[in-house]
Structure formats: structure tokens, C-alpha cells
PDB file of N, CA and C in Angstrom:
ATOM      1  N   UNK A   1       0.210 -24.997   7.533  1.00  0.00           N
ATOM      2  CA  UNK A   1       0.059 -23.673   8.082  1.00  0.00           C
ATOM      3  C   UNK A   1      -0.758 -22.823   7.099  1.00  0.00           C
ATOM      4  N   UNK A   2      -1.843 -22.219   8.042  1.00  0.00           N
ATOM      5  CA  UNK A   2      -2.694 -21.664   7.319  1.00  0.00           C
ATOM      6  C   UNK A   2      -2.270 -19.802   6.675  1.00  0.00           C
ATOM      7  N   UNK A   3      -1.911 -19.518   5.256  1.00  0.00           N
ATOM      8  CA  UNK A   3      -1.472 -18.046   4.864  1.00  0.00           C
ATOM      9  C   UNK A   3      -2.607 -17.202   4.985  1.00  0.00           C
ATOM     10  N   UNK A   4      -2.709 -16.435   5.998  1.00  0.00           N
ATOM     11  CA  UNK A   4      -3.517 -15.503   6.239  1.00  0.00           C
ATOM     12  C   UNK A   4      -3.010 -13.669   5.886  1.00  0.00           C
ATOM     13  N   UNK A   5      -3.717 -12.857   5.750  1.00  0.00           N
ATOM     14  CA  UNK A   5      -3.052 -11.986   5.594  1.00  0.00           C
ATOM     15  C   UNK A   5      -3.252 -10.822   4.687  1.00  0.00           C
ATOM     16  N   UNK A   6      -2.982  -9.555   4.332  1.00  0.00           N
ATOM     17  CA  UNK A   6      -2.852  -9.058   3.533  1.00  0.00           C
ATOM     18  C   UNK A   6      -1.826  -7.731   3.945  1.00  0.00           C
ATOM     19  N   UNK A   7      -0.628  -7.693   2.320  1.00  0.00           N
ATOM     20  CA  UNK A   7      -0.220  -6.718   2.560  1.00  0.00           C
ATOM     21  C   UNK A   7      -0.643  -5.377   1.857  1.00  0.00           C
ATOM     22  N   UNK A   8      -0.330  -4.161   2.110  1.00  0.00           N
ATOM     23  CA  UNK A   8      -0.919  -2.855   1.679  1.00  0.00           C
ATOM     24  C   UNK A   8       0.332  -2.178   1.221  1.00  0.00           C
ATOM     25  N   UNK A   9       0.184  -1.797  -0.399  1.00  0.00           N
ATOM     26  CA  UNK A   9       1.177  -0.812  -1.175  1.00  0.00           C
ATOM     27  C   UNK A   9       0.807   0.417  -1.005  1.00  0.00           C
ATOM     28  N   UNK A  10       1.470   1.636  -0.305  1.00  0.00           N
ATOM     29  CA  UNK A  10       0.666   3.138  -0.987  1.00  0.00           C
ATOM     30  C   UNK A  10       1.965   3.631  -1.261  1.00  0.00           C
ATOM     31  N   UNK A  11       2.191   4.628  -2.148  1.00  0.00           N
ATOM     32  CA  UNK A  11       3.180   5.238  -2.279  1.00  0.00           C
ATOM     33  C   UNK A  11       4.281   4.876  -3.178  1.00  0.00           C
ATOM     34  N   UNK A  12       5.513   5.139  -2.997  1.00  0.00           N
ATOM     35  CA  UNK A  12       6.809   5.012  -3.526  1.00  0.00           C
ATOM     36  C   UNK A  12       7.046   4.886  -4.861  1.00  0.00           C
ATOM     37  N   UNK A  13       7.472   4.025  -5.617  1.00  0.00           N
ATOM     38  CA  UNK A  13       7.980   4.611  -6.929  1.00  0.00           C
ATOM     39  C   UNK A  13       7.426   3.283  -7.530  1.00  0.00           C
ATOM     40  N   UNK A  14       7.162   3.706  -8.837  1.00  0.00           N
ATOM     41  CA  UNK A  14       6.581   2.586 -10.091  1.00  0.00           C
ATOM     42  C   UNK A  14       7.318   2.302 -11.102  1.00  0.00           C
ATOM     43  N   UNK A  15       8.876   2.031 -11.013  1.00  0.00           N
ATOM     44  CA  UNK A  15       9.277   1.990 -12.158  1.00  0.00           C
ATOM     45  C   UNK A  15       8.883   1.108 -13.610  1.00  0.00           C
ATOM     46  N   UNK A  16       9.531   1.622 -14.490  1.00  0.00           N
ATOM     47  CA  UNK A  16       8.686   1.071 -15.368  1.00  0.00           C
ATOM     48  C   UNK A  16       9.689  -0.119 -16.315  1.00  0.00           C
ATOM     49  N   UNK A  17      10.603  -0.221 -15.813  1.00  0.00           N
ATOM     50  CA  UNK A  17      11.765  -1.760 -16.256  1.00  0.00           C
ATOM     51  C   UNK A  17      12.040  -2.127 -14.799  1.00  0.00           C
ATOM     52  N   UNK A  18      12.806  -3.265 -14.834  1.00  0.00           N
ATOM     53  CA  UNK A  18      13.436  -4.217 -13.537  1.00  0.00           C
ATOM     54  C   UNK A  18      14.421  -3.260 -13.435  1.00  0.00           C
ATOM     55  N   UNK A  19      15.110  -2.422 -13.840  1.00  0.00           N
ATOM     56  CA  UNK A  19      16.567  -1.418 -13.657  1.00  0.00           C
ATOM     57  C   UNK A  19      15.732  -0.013 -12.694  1.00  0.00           C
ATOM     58  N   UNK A  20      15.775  -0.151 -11.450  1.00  0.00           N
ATOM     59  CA  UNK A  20      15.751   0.591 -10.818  1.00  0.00           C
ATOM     60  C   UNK A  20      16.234   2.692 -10.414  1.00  0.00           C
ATOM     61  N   UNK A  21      15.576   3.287 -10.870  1.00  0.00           N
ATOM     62  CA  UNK A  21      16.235   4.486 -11.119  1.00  0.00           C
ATOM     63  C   UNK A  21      15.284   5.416  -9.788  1.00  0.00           C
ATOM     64  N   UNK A  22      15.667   5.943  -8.794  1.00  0.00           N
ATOM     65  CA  UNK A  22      15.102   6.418  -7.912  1.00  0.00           C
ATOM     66  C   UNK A  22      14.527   7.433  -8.585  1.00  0.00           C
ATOM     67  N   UNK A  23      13.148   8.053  -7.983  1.00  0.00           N
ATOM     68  CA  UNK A  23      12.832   8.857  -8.236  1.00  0.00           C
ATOM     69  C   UNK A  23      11.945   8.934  -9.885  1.00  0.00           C
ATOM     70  N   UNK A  24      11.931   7.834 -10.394  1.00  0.00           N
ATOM     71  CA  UNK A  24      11.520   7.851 -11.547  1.00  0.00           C
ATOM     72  C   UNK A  24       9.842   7.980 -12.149  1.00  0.00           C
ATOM     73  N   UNK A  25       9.380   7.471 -10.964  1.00  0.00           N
ATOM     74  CA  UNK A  25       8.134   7.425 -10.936  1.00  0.00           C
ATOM     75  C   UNK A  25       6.946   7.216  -9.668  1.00  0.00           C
ATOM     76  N   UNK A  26       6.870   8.320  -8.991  1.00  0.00           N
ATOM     77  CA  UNK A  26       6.582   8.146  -7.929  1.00  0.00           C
ATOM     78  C   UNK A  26       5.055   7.843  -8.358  1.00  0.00           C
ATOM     79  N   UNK A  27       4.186   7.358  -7.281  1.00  0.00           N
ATOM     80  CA  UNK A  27       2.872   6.550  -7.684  1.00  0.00           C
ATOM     81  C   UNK A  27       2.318   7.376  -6.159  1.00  0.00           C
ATOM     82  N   UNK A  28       0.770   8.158  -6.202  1.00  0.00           N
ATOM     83  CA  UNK A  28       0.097   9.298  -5.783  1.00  0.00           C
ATOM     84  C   UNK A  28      -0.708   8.161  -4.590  1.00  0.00           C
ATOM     85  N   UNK A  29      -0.638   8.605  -3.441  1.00  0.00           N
ATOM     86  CA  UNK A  29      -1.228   7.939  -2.072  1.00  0.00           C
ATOM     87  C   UNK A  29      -2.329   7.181  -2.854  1.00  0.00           C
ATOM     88  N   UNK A  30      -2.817   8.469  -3.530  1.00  0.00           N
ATOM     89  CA  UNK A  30      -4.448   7.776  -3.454  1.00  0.00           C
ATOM     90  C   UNK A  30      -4.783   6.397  -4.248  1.00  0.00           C
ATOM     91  N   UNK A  31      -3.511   6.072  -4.812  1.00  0.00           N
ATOM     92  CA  UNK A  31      -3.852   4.629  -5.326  1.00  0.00           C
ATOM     93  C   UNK A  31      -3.127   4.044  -4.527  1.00  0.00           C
ATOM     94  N   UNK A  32      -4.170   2.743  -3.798  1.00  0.00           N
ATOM     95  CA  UNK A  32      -3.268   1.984  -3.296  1.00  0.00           C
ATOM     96  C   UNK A  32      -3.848   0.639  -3.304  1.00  0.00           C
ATOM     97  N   UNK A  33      -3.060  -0.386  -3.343  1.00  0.00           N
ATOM     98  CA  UNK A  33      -2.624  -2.086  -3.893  1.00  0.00           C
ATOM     99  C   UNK A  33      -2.749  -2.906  -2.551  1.00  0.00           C
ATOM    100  N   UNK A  34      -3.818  -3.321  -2.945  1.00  0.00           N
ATOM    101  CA  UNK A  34      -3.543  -4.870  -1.429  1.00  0.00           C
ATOM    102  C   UNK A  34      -3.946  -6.136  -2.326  1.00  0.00           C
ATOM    103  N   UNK A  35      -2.947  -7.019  -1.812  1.00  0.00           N
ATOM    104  CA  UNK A  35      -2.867  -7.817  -2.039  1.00  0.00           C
ATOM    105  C   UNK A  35      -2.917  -8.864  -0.633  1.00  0.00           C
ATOM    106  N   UNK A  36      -4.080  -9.958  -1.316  1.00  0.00           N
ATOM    107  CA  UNK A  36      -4.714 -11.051  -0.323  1.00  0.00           C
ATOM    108  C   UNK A  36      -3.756 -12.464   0.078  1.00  0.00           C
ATOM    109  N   UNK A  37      -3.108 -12.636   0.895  1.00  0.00           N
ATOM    110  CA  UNK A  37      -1.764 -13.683   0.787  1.00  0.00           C
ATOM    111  C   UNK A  37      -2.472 -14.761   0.785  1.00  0.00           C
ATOM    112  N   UNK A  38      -4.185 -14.832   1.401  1.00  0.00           N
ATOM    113  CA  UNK A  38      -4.722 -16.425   1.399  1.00  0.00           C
ATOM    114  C   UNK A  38      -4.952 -16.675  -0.154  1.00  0.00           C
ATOM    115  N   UNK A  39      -5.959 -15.707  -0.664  1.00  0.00           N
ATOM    116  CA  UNK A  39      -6.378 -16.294  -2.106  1.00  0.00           C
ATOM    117  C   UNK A  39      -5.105 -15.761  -3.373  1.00  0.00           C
ATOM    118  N   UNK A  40      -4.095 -14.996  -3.165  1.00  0.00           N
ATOM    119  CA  UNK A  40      -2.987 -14.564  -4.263  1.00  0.00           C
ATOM    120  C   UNK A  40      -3.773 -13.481  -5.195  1.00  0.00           C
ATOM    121  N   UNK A  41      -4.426 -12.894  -4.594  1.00  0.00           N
ATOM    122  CA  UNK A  41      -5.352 -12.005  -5.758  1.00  0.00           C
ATOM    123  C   UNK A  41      -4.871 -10.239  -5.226  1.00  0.00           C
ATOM    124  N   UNK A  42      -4.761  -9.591  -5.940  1.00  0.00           N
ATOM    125  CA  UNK A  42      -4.479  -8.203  -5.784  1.00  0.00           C
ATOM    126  C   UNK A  42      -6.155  -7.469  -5.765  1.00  0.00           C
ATOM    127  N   UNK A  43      -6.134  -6.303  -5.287  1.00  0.00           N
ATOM    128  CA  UNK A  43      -7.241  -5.446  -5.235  1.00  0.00           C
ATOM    129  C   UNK A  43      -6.442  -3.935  -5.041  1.00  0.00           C
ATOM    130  N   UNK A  44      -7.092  -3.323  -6.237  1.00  0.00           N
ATOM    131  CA  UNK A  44      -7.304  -1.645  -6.026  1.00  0.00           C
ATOM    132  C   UNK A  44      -8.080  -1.042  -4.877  1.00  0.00           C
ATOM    133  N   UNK A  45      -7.860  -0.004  -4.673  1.00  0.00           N
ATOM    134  CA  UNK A  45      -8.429   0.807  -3.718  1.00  0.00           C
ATOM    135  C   UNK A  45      -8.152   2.431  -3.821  1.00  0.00           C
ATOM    136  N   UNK A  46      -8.962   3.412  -4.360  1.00  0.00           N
ATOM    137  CA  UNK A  46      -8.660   4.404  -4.946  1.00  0.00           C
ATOM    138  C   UNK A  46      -8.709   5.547  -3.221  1.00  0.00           C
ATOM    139  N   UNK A  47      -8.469   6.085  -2.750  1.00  0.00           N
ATOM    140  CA  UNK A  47      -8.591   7.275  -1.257  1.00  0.00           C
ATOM    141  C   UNK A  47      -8.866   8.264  -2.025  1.00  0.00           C
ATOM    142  N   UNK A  48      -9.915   9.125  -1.355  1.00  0.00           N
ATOM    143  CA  UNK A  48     -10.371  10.250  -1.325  1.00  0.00           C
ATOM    144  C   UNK A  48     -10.327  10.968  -0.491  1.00  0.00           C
ATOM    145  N   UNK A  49     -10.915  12.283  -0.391  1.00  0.00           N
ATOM    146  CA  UNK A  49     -11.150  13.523   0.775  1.00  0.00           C
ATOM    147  C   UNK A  49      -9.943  13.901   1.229  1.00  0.00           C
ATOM    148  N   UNK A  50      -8.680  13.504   0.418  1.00  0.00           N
ATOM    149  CA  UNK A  50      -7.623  14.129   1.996  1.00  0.00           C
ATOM    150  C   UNK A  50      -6.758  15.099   0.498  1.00  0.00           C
ATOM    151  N   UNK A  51      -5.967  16.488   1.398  1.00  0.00           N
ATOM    152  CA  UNK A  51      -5.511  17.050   0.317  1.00  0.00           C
ATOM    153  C   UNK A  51      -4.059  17.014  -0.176  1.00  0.00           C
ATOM    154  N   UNK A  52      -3.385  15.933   0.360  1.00  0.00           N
ATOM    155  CA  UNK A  52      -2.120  15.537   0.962  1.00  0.00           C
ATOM    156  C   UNK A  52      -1.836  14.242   0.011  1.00  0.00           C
ATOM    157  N   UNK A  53      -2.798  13.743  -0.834  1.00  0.00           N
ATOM    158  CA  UNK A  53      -2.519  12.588  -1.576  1.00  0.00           C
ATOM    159  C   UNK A  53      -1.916  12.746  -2.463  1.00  0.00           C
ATOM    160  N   UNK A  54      -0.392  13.454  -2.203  1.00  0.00           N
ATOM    161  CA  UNK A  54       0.297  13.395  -3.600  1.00  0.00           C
ATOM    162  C   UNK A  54       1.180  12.428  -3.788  1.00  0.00           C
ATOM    163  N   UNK A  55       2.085  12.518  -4.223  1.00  0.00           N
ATOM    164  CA  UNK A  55       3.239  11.236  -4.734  1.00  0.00           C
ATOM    165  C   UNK A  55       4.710  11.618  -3.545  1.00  0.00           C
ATOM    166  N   UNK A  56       4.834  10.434  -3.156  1.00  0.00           N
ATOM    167  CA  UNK A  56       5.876  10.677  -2.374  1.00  0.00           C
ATOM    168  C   UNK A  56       6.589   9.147  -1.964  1.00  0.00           C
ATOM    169  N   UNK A  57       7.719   9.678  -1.665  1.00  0.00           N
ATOM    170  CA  UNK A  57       9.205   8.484  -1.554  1.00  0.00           C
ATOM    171  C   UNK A  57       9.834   8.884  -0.334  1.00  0.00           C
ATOM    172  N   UNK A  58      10.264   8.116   0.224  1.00  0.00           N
ATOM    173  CA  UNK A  58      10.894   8.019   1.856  1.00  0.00           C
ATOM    174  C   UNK A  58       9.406   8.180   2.661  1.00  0.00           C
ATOM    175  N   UNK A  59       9.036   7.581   3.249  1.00  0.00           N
ATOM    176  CA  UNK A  59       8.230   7.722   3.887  1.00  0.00           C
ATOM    177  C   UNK A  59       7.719   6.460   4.898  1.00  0.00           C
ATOM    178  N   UNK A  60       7.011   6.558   5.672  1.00  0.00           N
ATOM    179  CA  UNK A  60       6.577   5.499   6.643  1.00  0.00           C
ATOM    180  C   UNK A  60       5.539   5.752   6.911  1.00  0.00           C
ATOM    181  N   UNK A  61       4.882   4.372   6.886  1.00  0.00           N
ATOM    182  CA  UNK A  61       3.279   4.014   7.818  1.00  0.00           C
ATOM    183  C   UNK A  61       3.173   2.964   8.649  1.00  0.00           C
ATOM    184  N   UNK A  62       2.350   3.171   9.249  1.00  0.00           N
ATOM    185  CA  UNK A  62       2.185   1.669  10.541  1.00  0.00           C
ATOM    186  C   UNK A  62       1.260   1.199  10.419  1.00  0.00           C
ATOM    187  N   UNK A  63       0.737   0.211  10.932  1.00  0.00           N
ATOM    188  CA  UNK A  63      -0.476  -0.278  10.961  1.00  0.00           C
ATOM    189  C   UNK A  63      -0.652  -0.755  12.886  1.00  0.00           C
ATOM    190  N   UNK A  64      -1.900  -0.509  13.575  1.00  0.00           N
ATOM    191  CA  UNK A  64      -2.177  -1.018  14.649  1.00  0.00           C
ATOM    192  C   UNK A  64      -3.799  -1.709  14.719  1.00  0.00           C
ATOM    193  N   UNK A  65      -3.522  -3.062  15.355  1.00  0.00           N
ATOM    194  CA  UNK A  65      -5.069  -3.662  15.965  1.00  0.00           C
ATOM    195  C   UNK A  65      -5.364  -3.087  17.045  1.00  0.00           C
ATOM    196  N   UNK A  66      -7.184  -3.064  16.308  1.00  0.00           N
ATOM    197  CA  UNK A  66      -7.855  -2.516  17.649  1.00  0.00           C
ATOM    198  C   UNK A  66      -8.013  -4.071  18.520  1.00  0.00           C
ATOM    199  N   UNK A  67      -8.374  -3.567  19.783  1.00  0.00           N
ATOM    200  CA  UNK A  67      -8.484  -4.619  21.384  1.00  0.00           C
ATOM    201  C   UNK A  67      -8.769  -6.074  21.088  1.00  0.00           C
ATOM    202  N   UNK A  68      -9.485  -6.146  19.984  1.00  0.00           N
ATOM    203  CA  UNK A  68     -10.566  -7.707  19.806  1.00  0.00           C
ATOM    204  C   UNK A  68      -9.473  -7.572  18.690  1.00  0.00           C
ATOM    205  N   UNK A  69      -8.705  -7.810  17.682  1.00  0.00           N
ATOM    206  CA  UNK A  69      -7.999  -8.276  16.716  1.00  0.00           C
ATOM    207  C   UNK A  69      -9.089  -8.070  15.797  1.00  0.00           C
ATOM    208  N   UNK A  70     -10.039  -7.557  15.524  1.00  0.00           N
ATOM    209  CA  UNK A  70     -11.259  -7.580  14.441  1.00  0.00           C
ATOM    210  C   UNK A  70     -10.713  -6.557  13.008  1.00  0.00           C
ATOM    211  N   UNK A  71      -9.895  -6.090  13.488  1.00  0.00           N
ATOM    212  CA  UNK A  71      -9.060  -5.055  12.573  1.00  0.00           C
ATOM    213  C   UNK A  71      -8.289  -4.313  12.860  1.00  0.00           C
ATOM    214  N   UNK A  72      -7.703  -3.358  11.852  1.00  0.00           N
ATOM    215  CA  UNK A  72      -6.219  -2.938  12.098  1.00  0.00           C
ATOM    216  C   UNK A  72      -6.765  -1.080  11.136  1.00  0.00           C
ATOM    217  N   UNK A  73      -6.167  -0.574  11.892  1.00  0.00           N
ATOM    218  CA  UNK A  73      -6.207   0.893  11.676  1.00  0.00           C
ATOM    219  C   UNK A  73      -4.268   1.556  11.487  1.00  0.00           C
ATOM    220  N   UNK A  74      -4.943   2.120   9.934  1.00  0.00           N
ATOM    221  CA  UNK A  74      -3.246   2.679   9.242  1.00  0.00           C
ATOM    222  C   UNK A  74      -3.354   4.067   9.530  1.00  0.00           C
TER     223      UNK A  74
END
């Protein structure tokens, strides 16, 4: 079975040990982490233009494909 895929980090917290402390370090929209599940390789991706890219926890995003599966809009 072929691993296709990638997932997308934005947001939530960065702690900085394995001991979990909420709130400790929230990490700002505009950096955000994908990682490629075929090749195991991570990639940055810095967002711009929006004025809303601050740091935030509890939150939700979706992802949807457009008609042809050619891509997916967050």
C-alpha cells in the first residue's frame, strides 16, 4: 500500500520538554509545518497578508477537495 499524503501543523502549543504544560507556548498561525507521509520529510511554510496570525490554542480547521481531487482548500 502506497503512503500518500500530507499532514498540516498550524497553531497550538510548542512545548519545549515531553512534560506537557498547557498554554506554555503557543506557536503564531503564520508558521506552519507539513509534513510529506510519502517521502518522511517536513517543510516550512511561513503565511502572510492576514492580520489575525497570532498564536492561538483550542481551535479548528478543515480541509475540503475541490471536484477533480487536484487539491484541497483549508
Amino acid at each position: 500500500m502506497e503512503k500518500r499524503g500530507v499532514l498540516v501543523f498550524l497553531g497550538g502549543d510548542t512545548p519545549t520538554s515531553q512534560v506537557y504544560v498547557g498554554d506554555s507556548s503557543p506557536a503564531p498561525f503564520s508558521d506552519i509545518t507539513i509534513y510529506d507521509i510519502s517521502s518522511g520529510n517536513y517543510y516550512q511554510q511561513t503565511a502572510t497578508g492576514f492580520s489575525f496570525l497570532i498564536s492561538r490554542l483550542q481551535f479548528w480547521a478543515a480541509g475540503v477537495a475541490t471536484a477533480d481531487n487536484s487539491s484541497f482548500e483549508m
